[in-house]
C-alpha atoms as a PDB file:
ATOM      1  CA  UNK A   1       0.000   0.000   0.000  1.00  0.00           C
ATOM      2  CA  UNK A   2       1.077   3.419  -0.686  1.00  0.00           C
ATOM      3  CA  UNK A   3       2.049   5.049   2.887  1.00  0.00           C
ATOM      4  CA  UNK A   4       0.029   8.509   2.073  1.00  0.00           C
ATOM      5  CA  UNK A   5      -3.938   7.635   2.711  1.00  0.00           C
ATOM      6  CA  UNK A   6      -6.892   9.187   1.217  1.00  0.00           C
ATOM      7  CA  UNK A   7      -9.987   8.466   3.197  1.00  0.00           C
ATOM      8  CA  UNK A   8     -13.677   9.939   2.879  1.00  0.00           C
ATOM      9  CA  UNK A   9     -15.237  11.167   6.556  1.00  0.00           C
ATOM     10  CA  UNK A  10     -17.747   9.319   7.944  1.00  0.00           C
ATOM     11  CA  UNK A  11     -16.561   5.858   6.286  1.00  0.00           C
ATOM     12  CA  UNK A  12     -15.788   2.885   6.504  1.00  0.00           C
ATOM     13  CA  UNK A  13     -11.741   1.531   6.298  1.00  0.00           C
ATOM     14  CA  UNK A  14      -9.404  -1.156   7.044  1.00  0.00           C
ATOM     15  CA  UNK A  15      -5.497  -0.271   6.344  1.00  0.00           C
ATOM     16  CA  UNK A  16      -3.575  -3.051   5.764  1.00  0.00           C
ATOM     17  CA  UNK A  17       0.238  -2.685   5.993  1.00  0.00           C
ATOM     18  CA  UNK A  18       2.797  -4.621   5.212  1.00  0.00           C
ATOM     19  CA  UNK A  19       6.473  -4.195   7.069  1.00  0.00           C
ATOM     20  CA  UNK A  20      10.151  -4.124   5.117  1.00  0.00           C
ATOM     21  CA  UNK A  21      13.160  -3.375   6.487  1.00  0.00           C
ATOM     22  CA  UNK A  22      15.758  -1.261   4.192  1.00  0.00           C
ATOM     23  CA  UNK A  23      17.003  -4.768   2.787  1.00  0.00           C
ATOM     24  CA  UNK A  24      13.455  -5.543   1.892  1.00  0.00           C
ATOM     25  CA  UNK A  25      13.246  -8.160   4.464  1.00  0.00           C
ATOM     26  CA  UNK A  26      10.032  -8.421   6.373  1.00  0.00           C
ATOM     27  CA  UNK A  27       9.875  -7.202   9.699  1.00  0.00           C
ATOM     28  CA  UNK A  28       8.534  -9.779  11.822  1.00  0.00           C
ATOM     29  CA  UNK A  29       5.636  -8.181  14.082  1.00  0.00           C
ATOM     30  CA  UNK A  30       5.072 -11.383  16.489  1.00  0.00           C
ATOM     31  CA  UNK A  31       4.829 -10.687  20.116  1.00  0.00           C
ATOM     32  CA  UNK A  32       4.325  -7.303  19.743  1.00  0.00           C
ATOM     33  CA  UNK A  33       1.949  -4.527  20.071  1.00  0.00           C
ATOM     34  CA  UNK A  34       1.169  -2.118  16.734  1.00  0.00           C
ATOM     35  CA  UNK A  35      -0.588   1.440  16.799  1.00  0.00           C
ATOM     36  CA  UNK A  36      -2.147   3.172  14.181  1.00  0.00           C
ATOM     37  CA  UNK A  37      -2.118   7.384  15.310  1.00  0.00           C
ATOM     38  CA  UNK A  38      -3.391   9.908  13.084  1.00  0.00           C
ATOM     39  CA  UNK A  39      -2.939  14.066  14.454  1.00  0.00           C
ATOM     40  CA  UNK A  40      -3.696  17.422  13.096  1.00  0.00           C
ATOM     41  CA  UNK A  41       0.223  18.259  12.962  1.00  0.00           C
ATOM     42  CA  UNK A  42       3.200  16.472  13.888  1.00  0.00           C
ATOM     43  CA  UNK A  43       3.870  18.864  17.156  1.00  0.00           C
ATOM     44  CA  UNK A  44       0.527  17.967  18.614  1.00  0.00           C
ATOM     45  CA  UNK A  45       0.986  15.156  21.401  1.00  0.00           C
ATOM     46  CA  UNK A  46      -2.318  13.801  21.465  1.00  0.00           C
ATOM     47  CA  UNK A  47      -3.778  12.270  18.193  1.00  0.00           C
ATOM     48  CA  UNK A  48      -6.803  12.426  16.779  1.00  0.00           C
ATOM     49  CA  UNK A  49      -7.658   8.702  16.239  1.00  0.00           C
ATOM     50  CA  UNK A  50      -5.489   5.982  17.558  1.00  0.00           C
ATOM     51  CA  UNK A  51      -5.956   2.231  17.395  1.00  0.00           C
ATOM     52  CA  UNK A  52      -3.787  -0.673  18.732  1.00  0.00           C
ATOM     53  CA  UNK A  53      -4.147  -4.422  18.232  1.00  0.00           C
ATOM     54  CA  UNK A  54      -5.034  -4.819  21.708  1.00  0.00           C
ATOM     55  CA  UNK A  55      -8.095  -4.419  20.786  1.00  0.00           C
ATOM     56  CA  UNK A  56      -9.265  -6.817  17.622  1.00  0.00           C
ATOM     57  CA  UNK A  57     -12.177  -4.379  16.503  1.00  0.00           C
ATOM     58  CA  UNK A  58      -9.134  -1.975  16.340  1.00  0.00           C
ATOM     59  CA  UNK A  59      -6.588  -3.512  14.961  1.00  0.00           C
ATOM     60  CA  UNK A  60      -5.140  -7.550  14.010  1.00  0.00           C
ATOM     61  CA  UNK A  61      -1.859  -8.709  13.282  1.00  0.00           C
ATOM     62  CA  UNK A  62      -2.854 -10.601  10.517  1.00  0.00           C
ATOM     63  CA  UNK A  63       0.419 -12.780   9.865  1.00  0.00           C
ATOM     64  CA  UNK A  64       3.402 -11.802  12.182  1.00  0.00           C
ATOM     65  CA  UNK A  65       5.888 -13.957  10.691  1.00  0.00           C
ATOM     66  CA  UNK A  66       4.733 -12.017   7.337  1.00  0.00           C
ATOM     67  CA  UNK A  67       5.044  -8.584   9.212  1.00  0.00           C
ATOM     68  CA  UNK A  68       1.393  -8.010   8.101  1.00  0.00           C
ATOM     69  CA  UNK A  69      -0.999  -5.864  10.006  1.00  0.00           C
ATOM     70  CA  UNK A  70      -4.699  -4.515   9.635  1.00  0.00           C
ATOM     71  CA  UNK A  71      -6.498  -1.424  11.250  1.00  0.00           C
ATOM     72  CA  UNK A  72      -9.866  -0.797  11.296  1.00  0.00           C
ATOM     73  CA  UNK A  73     -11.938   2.993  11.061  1.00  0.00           C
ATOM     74  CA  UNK A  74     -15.053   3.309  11.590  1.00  0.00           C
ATOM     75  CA  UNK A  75     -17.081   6.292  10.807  1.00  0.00           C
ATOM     76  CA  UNK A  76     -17.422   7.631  14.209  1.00  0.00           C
ATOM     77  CA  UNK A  77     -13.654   7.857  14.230  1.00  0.00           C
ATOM     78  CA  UNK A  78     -13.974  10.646  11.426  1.00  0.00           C
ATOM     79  CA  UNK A  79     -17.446  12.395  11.364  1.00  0.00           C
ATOM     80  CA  UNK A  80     -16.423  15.720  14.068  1.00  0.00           C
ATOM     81  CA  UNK A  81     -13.259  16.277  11.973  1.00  0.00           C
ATOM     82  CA  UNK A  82     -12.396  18.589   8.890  1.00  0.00           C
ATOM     83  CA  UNK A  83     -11.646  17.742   5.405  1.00  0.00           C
ATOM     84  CA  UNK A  84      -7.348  18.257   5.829  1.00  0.00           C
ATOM     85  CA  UNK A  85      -3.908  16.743   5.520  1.00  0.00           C
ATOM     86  CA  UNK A  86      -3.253  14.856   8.889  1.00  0.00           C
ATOM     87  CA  UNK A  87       0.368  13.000   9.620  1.00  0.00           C
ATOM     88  CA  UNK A  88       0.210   9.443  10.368  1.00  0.00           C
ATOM     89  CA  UNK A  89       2.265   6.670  11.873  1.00  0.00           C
ATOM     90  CA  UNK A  90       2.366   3.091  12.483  1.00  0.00           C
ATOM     91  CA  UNK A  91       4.693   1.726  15.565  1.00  0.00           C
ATOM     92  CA  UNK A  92       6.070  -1.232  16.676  1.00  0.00           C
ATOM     93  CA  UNK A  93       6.454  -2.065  20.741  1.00  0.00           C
ATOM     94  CA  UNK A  94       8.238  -5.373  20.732  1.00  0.00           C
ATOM     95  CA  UNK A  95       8.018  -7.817  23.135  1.00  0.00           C
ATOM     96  CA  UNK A  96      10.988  -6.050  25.352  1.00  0.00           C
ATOM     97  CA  UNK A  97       9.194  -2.787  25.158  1.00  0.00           C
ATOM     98  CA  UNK A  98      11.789  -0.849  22.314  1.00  0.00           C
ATOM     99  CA  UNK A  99      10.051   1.135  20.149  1.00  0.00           C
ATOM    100  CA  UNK A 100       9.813   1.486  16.289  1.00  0.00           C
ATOM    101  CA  UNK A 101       8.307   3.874  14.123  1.00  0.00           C
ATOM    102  CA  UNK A 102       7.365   1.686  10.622  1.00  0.00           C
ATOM    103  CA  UNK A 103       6.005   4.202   8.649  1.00  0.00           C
ATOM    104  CA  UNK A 104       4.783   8.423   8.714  1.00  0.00           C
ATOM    105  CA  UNK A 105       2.984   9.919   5.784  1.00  0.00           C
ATOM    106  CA  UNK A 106      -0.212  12.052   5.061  1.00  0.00           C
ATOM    107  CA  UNK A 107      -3.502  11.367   6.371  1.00  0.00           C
ATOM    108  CA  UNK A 108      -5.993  13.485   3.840  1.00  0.00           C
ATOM    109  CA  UNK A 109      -9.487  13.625   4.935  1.00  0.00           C
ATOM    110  CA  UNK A 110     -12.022  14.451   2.409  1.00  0.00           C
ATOM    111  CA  UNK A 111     -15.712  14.993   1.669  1.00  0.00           C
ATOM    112  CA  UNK A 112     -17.722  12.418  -0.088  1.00  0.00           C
ATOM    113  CA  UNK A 113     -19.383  13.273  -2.873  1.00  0.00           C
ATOM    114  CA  UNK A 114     -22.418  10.831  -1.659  1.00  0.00           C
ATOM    115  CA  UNK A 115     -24.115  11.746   1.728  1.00  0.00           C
END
């Protein structure tokens, strides 16, 4: 998946990522926890939306040894915010509690065209 998201308020959405080290080896996501965070800029130190896979309606590490990993919106997590470019980031906590920042890239918001 491309790391910059469009997504339409009010919908609907289930990110699936897929992890690569530099070498384009996977990164193996076992025994760990994953966060999805989404905020207005990248100064601001509480997000907007956040979702970990502690929580399966949140999030699911779909194949660990594969370093695959799905997060789930729903449209509550969208409908009080405006049509902008947010930051996003995935990160890792492994097992030993060291933490990893997998990817950071846009976040648009938009309108649907269909209400």
């Amino acid at each position: 998946m491309d790391p910059a998201i469009l997504f339409y308020i009010g919908n609907n959405g289930t990110f699936r990522f897929t992890f690569y080290d530099e070498d384009r080896n996977v990164i193996v996501i076992t025994g760990g926890v994953l966060s999805f965070s989404v905020k207005e800029r990248d100064a601001d130190t509480t997000p907007i939306i956040t979702k970990t896979t502690t929580g399966v309606s949140e999030g699911v590490i779909v194949d660990g040894a594969g370093g695959v990993v799905e997060f789930y919106l729903l449209p509550a997590d969208t409908e009080a915010l405006r049509p902008l470019k947010y930051v996003y980031d995935v990160q890792f906590i492994d097992s030993s509690s060291k933490v990893y920042t997998l990817v950071k890239d846009v976040f648009e918001l938009a309108l649907p065209i269909t209400t």
